[in-house]
N, C-alpha and C. Protein backbone atom coordinates (compact mmCIF):
# COMPACT_ATOMS: atom_id res chain seq x y z
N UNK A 1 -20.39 -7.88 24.06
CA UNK A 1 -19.06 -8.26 23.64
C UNK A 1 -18.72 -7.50 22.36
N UNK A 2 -17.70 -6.78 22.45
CA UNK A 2 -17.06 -6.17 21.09
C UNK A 2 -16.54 -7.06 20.18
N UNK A 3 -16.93 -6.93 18.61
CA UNK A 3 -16.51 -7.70 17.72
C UNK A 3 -15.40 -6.84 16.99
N UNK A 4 -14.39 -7.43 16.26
CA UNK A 4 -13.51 -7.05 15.97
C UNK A 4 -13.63 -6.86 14.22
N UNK A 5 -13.72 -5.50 13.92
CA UNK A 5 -13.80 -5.36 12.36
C UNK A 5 -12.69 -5.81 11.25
N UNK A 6 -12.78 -6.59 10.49
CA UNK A 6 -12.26 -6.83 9.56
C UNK A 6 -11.98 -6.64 7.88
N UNK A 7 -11.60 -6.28 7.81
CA UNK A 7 -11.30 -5.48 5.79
C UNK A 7 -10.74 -6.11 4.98
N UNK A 8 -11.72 -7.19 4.50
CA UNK A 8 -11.23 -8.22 3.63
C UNK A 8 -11.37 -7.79 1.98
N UNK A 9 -10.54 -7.99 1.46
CA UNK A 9 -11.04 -7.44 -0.21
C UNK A 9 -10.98 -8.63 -1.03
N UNK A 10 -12.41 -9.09 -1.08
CA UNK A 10 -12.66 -10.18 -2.23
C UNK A 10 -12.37 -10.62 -3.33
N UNK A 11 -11.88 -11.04 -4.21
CA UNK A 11 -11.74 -11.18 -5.44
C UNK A 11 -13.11 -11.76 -5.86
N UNK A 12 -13.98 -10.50 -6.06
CA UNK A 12 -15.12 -10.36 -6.64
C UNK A 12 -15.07 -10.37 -8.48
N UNK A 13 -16.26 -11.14 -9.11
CA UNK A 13 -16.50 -10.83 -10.54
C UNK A 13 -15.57 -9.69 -11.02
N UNK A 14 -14.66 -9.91 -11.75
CA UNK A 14 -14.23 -8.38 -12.26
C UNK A 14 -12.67 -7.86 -11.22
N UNK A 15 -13.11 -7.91 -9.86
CA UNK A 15 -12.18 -7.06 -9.25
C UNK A 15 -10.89 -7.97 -9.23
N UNK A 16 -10.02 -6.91 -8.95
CA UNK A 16 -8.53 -7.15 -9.08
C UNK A 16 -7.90 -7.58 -7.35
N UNK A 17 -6.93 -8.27 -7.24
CA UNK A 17 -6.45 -8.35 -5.72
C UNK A 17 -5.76 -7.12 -5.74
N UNK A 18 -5.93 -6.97 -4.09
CA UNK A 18 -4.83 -5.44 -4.26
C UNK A 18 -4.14 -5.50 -3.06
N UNK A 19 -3.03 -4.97 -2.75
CA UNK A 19 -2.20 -5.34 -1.66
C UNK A 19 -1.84 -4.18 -0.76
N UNK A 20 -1.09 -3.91 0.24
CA UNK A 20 -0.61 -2.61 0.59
C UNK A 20 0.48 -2.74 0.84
N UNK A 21 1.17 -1.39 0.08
CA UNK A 21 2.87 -1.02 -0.22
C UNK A 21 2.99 -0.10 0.47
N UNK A 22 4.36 -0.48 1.51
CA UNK A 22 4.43 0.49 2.42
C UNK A 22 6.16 1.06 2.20
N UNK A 23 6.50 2.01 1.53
CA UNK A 23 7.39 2.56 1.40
C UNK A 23 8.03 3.34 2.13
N UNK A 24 9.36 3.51 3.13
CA UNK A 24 10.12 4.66 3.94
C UNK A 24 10.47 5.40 2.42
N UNK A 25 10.65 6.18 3.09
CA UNK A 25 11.54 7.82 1.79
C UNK A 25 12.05 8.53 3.54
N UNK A 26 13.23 9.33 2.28
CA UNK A 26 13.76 10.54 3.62
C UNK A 26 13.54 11.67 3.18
N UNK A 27 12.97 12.05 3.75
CA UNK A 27 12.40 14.00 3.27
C UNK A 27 13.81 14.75 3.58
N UNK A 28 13.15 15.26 2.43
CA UNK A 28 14.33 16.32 1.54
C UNK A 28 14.69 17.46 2.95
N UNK A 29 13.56 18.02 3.66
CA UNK A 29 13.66 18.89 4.14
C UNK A 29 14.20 18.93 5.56
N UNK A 30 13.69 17.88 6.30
CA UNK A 30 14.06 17.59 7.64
C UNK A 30 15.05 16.39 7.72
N UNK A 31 15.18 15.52 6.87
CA UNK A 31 15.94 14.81 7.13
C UNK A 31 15.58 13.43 7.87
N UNK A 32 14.15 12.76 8.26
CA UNK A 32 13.45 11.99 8.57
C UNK A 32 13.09 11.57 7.74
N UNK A 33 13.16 9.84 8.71
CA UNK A 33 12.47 8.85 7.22
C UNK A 33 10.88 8.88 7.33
N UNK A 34 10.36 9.03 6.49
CA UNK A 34 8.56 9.21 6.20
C UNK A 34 8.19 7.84 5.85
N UNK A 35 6.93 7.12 6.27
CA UNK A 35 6.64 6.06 5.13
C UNK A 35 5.28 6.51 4.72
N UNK A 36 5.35 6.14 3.06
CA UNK A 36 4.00 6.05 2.97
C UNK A 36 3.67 4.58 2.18
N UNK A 37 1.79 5.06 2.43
CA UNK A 37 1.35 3.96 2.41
C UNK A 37 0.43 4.01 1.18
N UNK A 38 -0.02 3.27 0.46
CA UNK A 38 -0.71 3.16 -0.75
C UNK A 38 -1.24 1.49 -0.93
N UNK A 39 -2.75 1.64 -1.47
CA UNK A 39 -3.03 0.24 -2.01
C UNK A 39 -2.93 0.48 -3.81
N UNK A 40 -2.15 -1.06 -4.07
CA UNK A 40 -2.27 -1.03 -5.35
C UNK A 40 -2.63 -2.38 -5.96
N UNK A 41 -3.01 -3.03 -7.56
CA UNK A 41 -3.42 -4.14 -7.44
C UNK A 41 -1.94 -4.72 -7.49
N UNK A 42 -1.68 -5.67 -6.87
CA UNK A 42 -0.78 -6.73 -6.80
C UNK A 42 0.09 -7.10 -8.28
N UNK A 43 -0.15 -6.90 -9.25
CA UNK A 43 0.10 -6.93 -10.39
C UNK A 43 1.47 -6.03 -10.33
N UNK A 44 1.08 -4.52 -9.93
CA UNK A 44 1.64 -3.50 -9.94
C UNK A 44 2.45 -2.95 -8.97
N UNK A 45 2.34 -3.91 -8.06
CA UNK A 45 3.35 -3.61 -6.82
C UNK A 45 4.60 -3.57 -7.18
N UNK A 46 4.97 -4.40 -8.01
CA UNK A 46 6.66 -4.30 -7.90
C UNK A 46 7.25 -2.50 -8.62
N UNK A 47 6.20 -1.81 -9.86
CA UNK A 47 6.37 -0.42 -10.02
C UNK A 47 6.26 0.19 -9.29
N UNK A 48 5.31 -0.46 -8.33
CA UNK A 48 5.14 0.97 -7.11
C UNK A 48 6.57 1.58 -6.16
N UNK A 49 7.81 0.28 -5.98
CA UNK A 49 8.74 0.12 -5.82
C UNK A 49 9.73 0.75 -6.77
N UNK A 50 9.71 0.56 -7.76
CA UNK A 50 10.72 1.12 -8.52
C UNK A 50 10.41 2.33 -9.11
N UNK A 51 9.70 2.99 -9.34
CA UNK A 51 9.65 4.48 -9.28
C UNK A 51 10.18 5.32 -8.30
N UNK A 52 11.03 5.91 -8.69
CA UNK A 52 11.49 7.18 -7.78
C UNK A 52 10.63 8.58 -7.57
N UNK A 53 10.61 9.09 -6.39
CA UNK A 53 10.17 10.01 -6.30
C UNK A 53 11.02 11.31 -6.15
């Protein structure tokens, strides 16, 4: 029976929670929306948003 892997991130001694921010953008060049993806700690998500690229 196949078990199904899971990627849990602990809030271990020390470590920070961290979340994933998934941003569309429209490239400059083609004209398609792109998303990207980035983990950041949760703290900092809402900058990850308001920075322009």
């Amino acid at each position: 029976m196949a078990k199904k892997a899971v990627a849990t991130f602990a809030a271990k001694a020390g470590a920070k929670s961290m979340v994933k921010c998934i941003r569309m953008e429209k490239s400059p060049k083609t004209g398609a929306y792109v998303f990207t993806e980035m983990l950041v700690e949760e703290a900092k998500a809402k900058e990850y948003f308001q920075e322009k690229k």
